[in-house]
Every structure is written in C-alpha cells, then in structure tokens.
Protein backbone atom coordinates (compact mmCIF):
# COMPACT_ATOMS: atom_id res chain seq x y z
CA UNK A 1 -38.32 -3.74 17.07
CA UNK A 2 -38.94 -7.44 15.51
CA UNK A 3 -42.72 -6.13 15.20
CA UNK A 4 -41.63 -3.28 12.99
CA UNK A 5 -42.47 -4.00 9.15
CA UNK A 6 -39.33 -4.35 7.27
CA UNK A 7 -40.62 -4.24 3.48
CA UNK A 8 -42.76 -2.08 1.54
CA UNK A 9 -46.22 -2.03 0.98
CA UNK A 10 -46.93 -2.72 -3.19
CA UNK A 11 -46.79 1.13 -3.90
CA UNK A 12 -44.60 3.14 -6.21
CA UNK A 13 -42.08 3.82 -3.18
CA UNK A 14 -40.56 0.22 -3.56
CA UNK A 15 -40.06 0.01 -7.14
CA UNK A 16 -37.01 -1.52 -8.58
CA UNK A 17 -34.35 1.49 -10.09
CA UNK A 18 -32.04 -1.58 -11.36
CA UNK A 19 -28.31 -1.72 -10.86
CA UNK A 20 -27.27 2.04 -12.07
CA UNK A 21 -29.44 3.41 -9.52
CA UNK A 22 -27.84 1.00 -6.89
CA UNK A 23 -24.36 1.48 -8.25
CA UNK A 24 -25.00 5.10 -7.44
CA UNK A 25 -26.53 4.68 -4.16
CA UNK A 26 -23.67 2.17 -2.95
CA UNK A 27 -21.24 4.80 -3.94
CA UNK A 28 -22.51 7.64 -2.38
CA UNK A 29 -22.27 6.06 0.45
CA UNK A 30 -19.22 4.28 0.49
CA UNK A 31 -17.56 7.37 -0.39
CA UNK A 32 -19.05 9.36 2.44
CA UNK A 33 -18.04 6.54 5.07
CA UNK A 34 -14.48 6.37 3.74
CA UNK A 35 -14.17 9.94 4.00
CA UNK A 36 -15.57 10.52 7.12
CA UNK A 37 -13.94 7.37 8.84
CA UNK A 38 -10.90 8.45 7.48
CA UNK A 39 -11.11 12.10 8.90
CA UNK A 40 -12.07 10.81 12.65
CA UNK A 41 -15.85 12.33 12.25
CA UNK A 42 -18.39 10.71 14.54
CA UNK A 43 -21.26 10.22 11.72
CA UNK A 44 -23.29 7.49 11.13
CA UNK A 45 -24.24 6.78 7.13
CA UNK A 46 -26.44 4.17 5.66
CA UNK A 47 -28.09 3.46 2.66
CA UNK A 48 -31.53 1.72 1.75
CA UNK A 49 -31.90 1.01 6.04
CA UNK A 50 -35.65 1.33 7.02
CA UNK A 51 -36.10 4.26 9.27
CA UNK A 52 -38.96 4.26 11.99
CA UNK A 53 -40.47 7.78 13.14
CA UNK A 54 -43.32 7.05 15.93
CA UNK A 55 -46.40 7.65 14.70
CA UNK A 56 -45.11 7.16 10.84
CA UNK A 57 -44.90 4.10 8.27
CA UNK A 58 -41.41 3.38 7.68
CA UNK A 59 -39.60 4.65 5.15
CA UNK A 60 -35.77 4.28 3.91
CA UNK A 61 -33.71 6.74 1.82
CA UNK A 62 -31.34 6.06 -0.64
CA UNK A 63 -28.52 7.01 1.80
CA UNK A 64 -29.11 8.84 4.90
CA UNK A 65 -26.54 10.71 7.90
CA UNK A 66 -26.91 11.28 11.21
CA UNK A 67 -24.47 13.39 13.26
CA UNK A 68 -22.54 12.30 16.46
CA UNK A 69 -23.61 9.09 16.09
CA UNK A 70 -21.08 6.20 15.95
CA UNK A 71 -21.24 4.50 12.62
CA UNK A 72 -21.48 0.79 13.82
CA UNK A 73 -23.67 -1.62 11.66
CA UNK A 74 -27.49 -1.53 12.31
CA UNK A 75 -29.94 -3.15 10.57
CA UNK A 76 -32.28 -0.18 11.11
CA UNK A 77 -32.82 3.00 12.57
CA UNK A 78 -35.49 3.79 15.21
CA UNK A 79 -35.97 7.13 16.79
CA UNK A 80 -37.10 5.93 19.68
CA UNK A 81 -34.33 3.40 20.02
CA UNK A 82 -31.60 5.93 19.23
CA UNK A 83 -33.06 8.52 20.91
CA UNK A 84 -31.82 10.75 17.68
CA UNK A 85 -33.61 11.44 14.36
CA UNK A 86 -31.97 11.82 11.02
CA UNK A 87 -30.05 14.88 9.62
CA UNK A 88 -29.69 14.42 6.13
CA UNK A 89 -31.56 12.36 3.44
CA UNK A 90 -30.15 11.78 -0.66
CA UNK A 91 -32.39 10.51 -2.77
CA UNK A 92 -30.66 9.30 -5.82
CA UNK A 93 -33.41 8.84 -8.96
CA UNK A 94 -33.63 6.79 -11.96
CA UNK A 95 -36.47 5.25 -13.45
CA UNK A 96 -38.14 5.70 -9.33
CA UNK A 97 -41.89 8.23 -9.23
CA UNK A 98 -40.44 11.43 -9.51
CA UNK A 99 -42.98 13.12 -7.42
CA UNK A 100 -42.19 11.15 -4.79
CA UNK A 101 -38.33 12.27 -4.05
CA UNK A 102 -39.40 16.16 -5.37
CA UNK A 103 -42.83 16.71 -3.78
CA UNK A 104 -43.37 14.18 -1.24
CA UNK A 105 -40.28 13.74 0.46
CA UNK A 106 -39.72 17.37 0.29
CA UNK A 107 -43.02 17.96 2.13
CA UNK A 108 -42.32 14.76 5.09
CA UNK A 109 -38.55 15.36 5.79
CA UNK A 110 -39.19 18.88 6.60
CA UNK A 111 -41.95 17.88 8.88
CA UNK A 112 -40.40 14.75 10.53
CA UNK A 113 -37.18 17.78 11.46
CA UNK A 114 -34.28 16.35 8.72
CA UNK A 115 -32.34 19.24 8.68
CA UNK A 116 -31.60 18.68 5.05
CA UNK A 117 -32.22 16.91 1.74
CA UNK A 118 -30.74 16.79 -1.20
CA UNK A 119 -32.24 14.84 -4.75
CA UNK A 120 -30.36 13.87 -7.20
CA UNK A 121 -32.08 13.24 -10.80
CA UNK A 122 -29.26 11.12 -12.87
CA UNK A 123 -31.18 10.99 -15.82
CA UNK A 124 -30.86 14.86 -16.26
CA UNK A 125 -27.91 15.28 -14.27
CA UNK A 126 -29.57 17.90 -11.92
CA UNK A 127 -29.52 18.16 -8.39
CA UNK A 128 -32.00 20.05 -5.61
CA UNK A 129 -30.84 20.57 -2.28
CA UNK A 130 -33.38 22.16 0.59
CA UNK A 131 -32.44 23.12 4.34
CA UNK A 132 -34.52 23.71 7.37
CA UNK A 133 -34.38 27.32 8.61
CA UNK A 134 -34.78 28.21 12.27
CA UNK A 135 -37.67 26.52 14.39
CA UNK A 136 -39.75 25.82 10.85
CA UNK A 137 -40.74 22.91 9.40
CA UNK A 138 -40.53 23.35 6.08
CA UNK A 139 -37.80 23.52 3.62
CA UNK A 140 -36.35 26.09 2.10
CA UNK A 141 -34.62 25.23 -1.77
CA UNK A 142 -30.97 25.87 -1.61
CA UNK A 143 -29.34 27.60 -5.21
CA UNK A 144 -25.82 25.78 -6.08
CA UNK A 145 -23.12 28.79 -5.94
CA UNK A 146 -20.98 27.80 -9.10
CA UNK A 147 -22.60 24.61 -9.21
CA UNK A 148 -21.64 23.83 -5.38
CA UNK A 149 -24.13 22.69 -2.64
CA UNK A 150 -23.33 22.89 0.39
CA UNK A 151 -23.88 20.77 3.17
CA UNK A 152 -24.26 22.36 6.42
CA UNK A 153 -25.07 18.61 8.28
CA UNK A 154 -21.66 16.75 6.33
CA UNK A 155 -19.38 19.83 5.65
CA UNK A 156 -19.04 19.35 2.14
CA UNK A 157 -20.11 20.78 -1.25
CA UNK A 158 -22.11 18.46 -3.56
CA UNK A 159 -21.57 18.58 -6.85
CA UNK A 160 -22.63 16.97 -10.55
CA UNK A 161 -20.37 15.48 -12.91
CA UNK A 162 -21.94 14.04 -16.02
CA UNK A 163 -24.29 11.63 -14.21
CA UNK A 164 -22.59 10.92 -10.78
CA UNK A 165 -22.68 13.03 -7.67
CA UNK A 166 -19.79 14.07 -6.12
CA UNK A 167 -18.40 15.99 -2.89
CA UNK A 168 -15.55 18.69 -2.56
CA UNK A 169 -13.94 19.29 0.66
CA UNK A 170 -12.74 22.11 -0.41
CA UNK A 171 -11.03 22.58 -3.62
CA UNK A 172 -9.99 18.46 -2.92
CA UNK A 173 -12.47 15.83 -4.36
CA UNK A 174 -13.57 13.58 -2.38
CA UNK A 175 -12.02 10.17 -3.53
CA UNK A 176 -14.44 7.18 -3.56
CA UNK A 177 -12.63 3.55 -3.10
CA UNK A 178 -11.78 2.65 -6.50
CA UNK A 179 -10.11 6.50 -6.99
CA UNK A 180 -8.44 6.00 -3.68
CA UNK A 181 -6.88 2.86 -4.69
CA UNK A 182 -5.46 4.59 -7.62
CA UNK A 183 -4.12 6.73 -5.70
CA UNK A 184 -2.62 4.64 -3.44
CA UNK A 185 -1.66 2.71 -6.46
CA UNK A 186 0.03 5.71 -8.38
CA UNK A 187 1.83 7.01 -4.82
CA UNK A 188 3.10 3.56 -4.24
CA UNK A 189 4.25 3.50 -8.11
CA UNK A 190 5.77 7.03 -7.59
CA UNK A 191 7.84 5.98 -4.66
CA UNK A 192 8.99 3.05 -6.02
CA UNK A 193 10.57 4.80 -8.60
CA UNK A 194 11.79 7.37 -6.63
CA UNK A 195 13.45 4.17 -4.64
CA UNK A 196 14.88 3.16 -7.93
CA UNK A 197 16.06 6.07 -9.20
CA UNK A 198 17.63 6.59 -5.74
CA UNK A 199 19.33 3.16 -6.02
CA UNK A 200 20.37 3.66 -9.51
CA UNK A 201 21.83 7.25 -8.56
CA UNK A 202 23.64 5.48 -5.32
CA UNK A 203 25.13 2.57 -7.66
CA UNK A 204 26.48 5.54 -10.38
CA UNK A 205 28.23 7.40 -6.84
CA UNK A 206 29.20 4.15 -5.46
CA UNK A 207 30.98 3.66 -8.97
CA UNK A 208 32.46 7.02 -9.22
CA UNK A 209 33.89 6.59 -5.76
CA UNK A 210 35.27 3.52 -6.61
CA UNK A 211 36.82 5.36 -10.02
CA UNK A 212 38.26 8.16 -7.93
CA UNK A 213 39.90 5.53 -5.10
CA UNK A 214 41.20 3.79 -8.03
CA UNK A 215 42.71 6.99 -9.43
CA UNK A 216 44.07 8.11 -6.49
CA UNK A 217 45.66 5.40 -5.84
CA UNK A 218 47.19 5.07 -9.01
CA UNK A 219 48.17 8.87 -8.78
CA UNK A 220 49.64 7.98 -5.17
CA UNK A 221 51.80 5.17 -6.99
CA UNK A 222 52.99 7.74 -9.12
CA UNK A 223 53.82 9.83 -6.57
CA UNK A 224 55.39 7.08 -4.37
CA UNK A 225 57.43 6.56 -7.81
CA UNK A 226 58.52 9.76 -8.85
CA UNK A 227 59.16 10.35 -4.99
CA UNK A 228 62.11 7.10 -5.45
CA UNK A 229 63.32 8.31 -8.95
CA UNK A 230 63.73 11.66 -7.10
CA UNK A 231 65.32 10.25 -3.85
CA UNK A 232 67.95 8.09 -6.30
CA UNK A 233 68.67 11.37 -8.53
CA UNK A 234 69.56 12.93 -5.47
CA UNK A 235 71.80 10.07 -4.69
CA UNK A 236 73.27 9.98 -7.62
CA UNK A 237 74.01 14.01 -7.46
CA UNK A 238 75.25 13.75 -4.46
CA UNK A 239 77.80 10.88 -5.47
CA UNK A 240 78.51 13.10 -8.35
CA UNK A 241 79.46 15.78 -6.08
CA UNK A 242 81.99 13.62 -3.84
CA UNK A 243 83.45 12.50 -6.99
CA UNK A 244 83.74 16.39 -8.39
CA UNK A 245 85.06 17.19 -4.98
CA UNK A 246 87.85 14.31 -4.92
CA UNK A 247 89.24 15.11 -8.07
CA UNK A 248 89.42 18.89 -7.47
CA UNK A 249 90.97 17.87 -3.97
CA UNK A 250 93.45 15.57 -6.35
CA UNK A 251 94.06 18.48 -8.66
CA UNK A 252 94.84 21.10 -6.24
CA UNK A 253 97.42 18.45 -4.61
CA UNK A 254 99.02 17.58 -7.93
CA UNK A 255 99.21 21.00 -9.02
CA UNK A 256 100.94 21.75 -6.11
CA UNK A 257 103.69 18.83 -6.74
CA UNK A 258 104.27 20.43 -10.07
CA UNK A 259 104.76 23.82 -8.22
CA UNK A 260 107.20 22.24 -5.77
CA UNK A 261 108.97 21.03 -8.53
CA UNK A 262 109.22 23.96 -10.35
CA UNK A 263 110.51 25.74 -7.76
CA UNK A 264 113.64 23.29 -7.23
C-alpha cells in the first residue's frame, strides 16, 4: 500500500475545480454520511480518496459508496485490501474536462463493475445517472421520473435544485448539517415556547386557583356569618316566644281574678 501512487499524473484529471466545486463535493458527502449514520446503514462514503483497481492507475471520484462496508476513516481504498469494489461513483463538475466525467468515466466504471454513476454538471444544473444491468458491463443511462433519480445502491432519489444536488427519501429531503441544525435549532425554539407558554398558562391557573380559594373563603365567612346572625335571630325568637307565652300565662291568671271577683 505505501508503494501505491497517491497524486495525479499532470493530466486534465487533476485539475483544480476551486472552492464551489469542493463546497459541493464536501456536501454531498457529508450529507450522505449524516443520513446514513443516522439511519443505522452499514455504508461506507468518501470523497476525493484514491481508489486502487489491480491492474488500473488510480483514480478518485468526487464522492464514492460502497455497501456493507463500515464507514471508518481510510485514507484509501484498495480492492484487494478490502476485498470489495465500489458501488456508486458522483462526479460533481465545474470548470473539470467534461469528457472525462461523461465519456470516460462512463466507459471505465461500467467496466471496473460500479454498479452505478451518477454526474452532476452545476454549471447547467443537469444531472445523468447510468446503472449496470444484469451480468453486462456497460451502462445503461437512467431517465429522471419527474425529475427523480433513483438510486438503487443508496435508496434514495437524486434530485437538482438550482445548482446543488439533493436526495429525497421519500417525499422527506434529505437534510445536510447546516439544515439539520436549523432544525434542531427551530424544534428546540418550538419547545421552548411551548415550555413557556405552558408556564405562563400554569402561573394564570395557579392564579385563578388562588382567586377561587380566596373567594371561597370569603363566601365561607359569609356563610359562617349569616349562619351566627341566623343562630342569634333564632335566639332572640325564641326569647320572644317565652316572653309572649308568660304574659298570656299572666293574662289568663289575671283574667281569671277578675272573674272570681265578679262572681262574689
């Protein structure tokens, strides 16, 4: 492995795309990586590694997947050391030789067995896709169905959205880090006002409680009150009463003496 050339040879495969084209690259593949590594799939993806077939110079694709591998840093990838060769090659171009992502690589992936490949022109905002079919070695082109690739080798749809590529798992877009942190970001601001508005709805009920113990209580003084102004009416009646009853009791005896009286 140390013997194995690690650059380029000075040929239009090694040219410099500038920072766009590795802005692009670096997010393709971070995306793919934070997808997959969130979802549990065993998939190794790389970008700009060099890639030895025996028997073939070295080559390294913009980002390249290989299935049921675990995704563990390497410095390269060698066939013979991983016993495995590659499933899926994107080329991602931008000021690169054209004719070497759409007619060479077309023609040597299919031959070397990469199941698929998919190039992606930024500049015109197009994207080809091919696929191996059966036991052949050569591609055939894929046509997008409503704009959608698919992906037999990752599972997804590949897509173009101004000049970026994106994937769909699904109907769901497949967040890259910066849209995942905003995510994160806007479910983290969602629940904290939720939390908040939770609070502020508990500290309105905690004051209406306290409103209605208050009342009650002030209604149970009442009660309490009108429950001692009844108690002393009652009194009072009832004195009233011994008093009525006395002086009828006094009556009735006096009219009595007058009767007695009368009668002598």
């Amino acid at each position: 492995m140390a013997s194995l050339p690690c650059v380029f040879e000075a040929t239009e495969e090694c040219l410099p795309e500038g920072r766009l084209h590795y802005d692009a690259v670096c997010l393709t593949q971070g995306t793919l990586r934070t997808h997959f590594g969130a979802a549990g799939r065993k998939i190794y993806i790389a970008a700009n590694a060099p890639v030895y077939y025996p028997g073939e110079r070295m080559f390294s694709p913009d980002v390249m997947a290989v299935l049921d591998v675990e995704d563990d840093p390497r410095d390269s990838w060698s066939v013979l050391v991983e016993g495995k060769g590659l499933d899926l090659c994107i080329e991602i171009a931008w000021l690169g030789w054209k004719a070497k992502d759409t007619m060479r690589h077309v023609e040597r992936y299919a031959r070397l067995g990469i199941q698929e490949y998919f190039v992606f022109d930024m500049r015109k905002s197009v994207l080809k896709g091919y696929r191996l079919t059966g036991t052949s070695r050569s591609y055939t082109q894929l046509f997008p169905n409503e704009g959608r690739f698919w992906s037999s080798v990752l599972d997804l749809d590949l897509v173009v959205e101004g000049k970026q590529l994106r994937f769909l798992d699904g109907q769901e877009a497949v967040l890259h880090a910066d849209e995942r942190v905003v995510q994160s970001n806007a479910v983290a601001a969602r629940a904290l006002k939720q939390a908040q508005e939770a609070r502020q709805r508990g500290l309105v009920q905690a004051a209406c409680a306290r409103t209605q113990a208050a009342r009650a209580r002030t209604q149970a003084a009442r009660a309490k009150a009108e429950a001692a102004r009844a108690k002393a009416e009652a009194a009072r009646a009832k004195a009233e009463a011994a008093r009525a009853e006395l002086a009828e009791k006094k009556l009735a005896e006096a009219l009595a003496v007058i009767d007695v009286l009368k009668r002598k």
